[in-house]
Every structure is written in C-alpha cells, then in structure tokens.
Protein backbone atom coordinates (compact mmCIF):
# COMPACT_ATOMS: atom_id res chain seq x y z
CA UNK A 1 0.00 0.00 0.00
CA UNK A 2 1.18 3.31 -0.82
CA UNK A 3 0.09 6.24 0.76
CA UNK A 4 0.43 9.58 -1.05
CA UNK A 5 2.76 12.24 1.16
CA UNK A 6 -0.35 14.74 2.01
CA UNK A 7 -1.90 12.16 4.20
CA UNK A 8 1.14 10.79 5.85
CA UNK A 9 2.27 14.49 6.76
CA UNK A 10 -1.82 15.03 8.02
CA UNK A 11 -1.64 11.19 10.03
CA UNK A 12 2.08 12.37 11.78
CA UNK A 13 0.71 16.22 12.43
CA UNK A 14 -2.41 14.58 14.32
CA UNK A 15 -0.07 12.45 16.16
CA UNK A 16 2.28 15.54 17.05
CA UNK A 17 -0.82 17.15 18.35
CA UNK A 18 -1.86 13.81 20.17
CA UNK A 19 1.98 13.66 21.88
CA UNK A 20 1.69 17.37 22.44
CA UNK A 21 -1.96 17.60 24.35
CA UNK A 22 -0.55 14.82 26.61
CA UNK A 23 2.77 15.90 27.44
CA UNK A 24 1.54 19.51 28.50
CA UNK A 25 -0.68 17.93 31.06
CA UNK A 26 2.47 15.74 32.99
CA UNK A 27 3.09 16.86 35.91
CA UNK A 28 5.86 18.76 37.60
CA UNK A 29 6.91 17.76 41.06
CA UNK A 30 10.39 19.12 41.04
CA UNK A 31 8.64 22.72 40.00
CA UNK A 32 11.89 22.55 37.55
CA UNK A 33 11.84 25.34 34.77
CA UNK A 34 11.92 22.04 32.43
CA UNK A 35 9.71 19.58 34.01
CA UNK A 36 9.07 15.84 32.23
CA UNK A 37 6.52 17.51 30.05
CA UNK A 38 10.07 19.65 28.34
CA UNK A 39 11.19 16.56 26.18
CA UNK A 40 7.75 15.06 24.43
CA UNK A 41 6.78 18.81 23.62
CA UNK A 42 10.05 19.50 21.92
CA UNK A 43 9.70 16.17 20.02
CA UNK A 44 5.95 16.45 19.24
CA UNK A 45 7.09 20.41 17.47
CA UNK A 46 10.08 18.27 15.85
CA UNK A 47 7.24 15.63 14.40
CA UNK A 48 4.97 18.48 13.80
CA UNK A 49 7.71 20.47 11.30
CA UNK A 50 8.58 17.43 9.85
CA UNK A 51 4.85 16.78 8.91
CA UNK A 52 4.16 19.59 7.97
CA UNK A 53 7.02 19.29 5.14
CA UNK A 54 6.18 16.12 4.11
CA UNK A 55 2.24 17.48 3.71
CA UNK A 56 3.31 20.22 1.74
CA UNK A 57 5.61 18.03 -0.58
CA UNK A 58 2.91 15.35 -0.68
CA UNK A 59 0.46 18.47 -1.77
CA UNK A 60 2.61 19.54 -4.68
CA UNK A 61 2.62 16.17 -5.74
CA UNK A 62 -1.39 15.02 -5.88
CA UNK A 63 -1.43 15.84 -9.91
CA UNK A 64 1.20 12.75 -10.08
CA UNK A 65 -0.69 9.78 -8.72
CA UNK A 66 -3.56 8.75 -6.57
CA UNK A 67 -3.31 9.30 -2.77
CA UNK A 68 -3.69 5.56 -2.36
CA UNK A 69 -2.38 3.12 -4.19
CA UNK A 70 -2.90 -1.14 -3.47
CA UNK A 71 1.08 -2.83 -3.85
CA UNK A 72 0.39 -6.48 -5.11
CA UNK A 73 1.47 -8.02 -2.01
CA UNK A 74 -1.97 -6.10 -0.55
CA UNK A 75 -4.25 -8.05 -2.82
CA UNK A 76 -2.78 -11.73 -1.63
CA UNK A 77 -4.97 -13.27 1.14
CA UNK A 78 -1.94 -15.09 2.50
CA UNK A 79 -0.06 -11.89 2.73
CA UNK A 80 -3.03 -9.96 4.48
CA UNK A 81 -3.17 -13.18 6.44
CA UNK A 82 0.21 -12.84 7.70
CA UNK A 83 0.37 -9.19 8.22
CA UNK A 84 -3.19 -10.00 10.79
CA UNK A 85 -1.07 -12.48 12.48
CA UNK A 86 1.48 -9.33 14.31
CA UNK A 87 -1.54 -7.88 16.22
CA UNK A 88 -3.06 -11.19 16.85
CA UNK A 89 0.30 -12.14 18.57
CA UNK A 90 0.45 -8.91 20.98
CA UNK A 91 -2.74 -9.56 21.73
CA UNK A 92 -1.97 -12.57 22.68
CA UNK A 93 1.32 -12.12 24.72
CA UNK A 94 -1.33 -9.24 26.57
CA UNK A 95 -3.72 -11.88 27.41
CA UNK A 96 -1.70 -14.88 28.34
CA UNK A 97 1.79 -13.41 29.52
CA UNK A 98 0.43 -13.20 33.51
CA UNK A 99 -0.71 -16.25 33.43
CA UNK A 100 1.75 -18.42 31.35
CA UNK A 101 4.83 -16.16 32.04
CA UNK A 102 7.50 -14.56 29.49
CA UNK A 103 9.32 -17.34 29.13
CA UNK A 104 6.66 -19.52 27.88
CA UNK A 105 4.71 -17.17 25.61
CA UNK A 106 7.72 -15.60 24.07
CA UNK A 107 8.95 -18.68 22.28
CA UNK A 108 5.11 -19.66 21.62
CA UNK A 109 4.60 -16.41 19.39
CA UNK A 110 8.08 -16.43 17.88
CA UNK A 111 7.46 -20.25 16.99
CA UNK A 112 4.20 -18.99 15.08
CA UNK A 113 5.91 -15.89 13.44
CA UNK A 114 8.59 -17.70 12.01
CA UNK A 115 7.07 -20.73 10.80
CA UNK A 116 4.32 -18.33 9.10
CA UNK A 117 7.46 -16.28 7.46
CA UNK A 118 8.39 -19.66 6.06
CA UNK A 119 11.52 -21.44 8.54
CA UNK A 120 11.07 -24.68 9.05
CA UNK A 121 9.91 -26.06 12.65
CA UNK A 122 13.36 -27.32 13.95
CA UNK A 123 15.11 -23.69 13.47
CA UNK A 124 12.13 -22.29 14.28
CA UNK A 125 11.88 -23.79 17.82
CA UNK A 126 15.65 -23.55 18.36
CA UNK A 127 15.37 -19.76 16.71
CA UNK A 128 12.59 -18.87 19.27
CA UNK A 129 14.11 -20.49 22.29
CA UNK A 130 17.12 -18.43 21.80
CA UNK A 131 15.78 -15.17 20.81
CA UNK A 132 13.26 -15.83 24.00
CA UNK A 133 16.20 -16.50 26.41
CA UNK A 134 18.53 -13.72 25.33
CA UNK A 135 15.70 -10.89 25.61
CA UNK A 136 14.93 -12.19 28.70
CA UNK A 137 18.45 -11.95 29.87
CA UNK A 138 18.63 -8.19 27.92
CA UNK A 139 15.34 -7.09 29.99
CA UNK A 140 15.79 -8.87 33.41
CA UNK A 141 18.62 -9.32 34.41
CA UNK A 142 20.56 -6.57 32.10
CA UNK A 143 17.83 -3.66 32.62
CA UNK A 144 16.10 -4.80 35.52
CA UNK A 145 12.18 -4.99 33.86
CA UNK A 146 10.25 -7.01 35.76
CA UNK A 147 8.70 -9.84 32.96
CA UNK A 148 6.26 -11.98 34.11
CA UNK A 149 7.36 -15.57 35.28
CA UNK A 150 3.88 -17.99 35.44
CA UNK A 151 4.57 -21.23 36.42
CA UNK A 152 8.21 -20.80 36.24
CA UNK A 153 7.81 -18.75 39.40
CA UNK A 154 9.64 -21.20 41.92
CA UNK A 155 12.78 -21.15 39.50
CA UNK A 156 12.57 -17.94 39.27
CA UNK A 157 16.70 -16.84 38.81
C-alpha cells in the first residue's frame, strides 16, 4: 500500500498534536523550569515540522498519482493473512503473559511468526528459544524490567 505524502504528513501532524496535548498535562513535582513535560513537547514540534514538510511536498505532488495506491502483495490473502497475524500475537502475549509467564509465551509467538514467514519447525523452535532466552536476559537481568514468570515462578533466577 502506498500512501500519497499529504496524508502521511496530516496522520504524523495529528499524532504531534496527540503527543503534544498529553505531554503539557504531565506533571511537575520538582517545579523545575523544564519539568518531564520539556522533552515530548520539543519532540511532538520536531514531528509536527517534519509533517508539515512532508504534507506540503505530498500536496505539490497530488497531480502525479492517486493518494492511495494497493502494492500487489496487498491483494494476496496469504499476505493480508500474515500481516493479521502481528496484532493477533500482541494480543496474545497481553492476554496470556500473567498467566503463562515470558518465558513460555515468548517462544510460543516467535514459533508462530517464524514458521508463518516460512523457517522450518526445527530452526524455528531452536530460533525462538534463543531469541526468548537472550531478551529475557537483555530485559531482566541486564535492565532490571520485571517480565512476568507464570509457572516458572519457583525457579525464578
């Protein structure tokens, strides 16, 4: 799918204003000239300048092709298929991670994910085992994020 410039630079100039409206309402309970509301703002007027550029060059350019185009990928059900299956998996991961615990529902989705982007089961497995262990290593024990454990709790490490 191809989207012309003019509504990208509209889509990332509602999301400035989005990032903006929310950041001006954090808190300050330093009373610091630049409270936590200083950083998103001047990010969100960043975004906001660089949609704004990329609306006015999208603009200039509607007389050169439609402001929506299908790619051929976007007309395969398999493809539209596998592009549902991303959400379907965070949804997942949100509705089973308490109860089944990182380390189980990590390698479950990445099993799924990679056998659906064509690996075969065996490097699959071995692929998501792996990938599962070292991100749990990255965000417990490197960063200190708490990830949930399930029934793993009483080996917990």
């Amino acid at each position: 799918m191809k989207f012309n410039d003019l509504f990208a630079g509209l889509v990332f100039l509602g999301l400035a204003a989005l990032v903006a409206t929310a950041s001006w309402h954090l808190p300050n309970p330093s009373q610091q000239p630049l409270g936590p509301s200083a950083f998103p703002l001047i990010l969100s007027g960043l975004l906001a300048l660089c949609a704004a550029i990329l609306g006015v060059n999208g603009a200039r350019a509607v007389d050169r092709g439609p402001m929506l185009a299908l790619a051929d990928w976007a007309r395969s059900p398999a493809a539209l298929m596998k592009l549902a299956l991303v959400p379907a998996v965070v949804l997942f991961y949100l509705w089973f991670s308490e109860v089944l615990g990182f380390l189980i529902t990590a390698p479950l989705i990445l099993v799924v994910l990679f056998m659906a982007g064509g690996v075969r089961p065996g490097p699959a497995l071995a692929l998501s085992l792996l990938a599962a262990l070292a991100m749990h290593s990255i965000f417990y024990l490197g960063l200190g994020v708490q990830l949930p454990w399930g029934p793993l709790e009483p080996i917990r490490w």
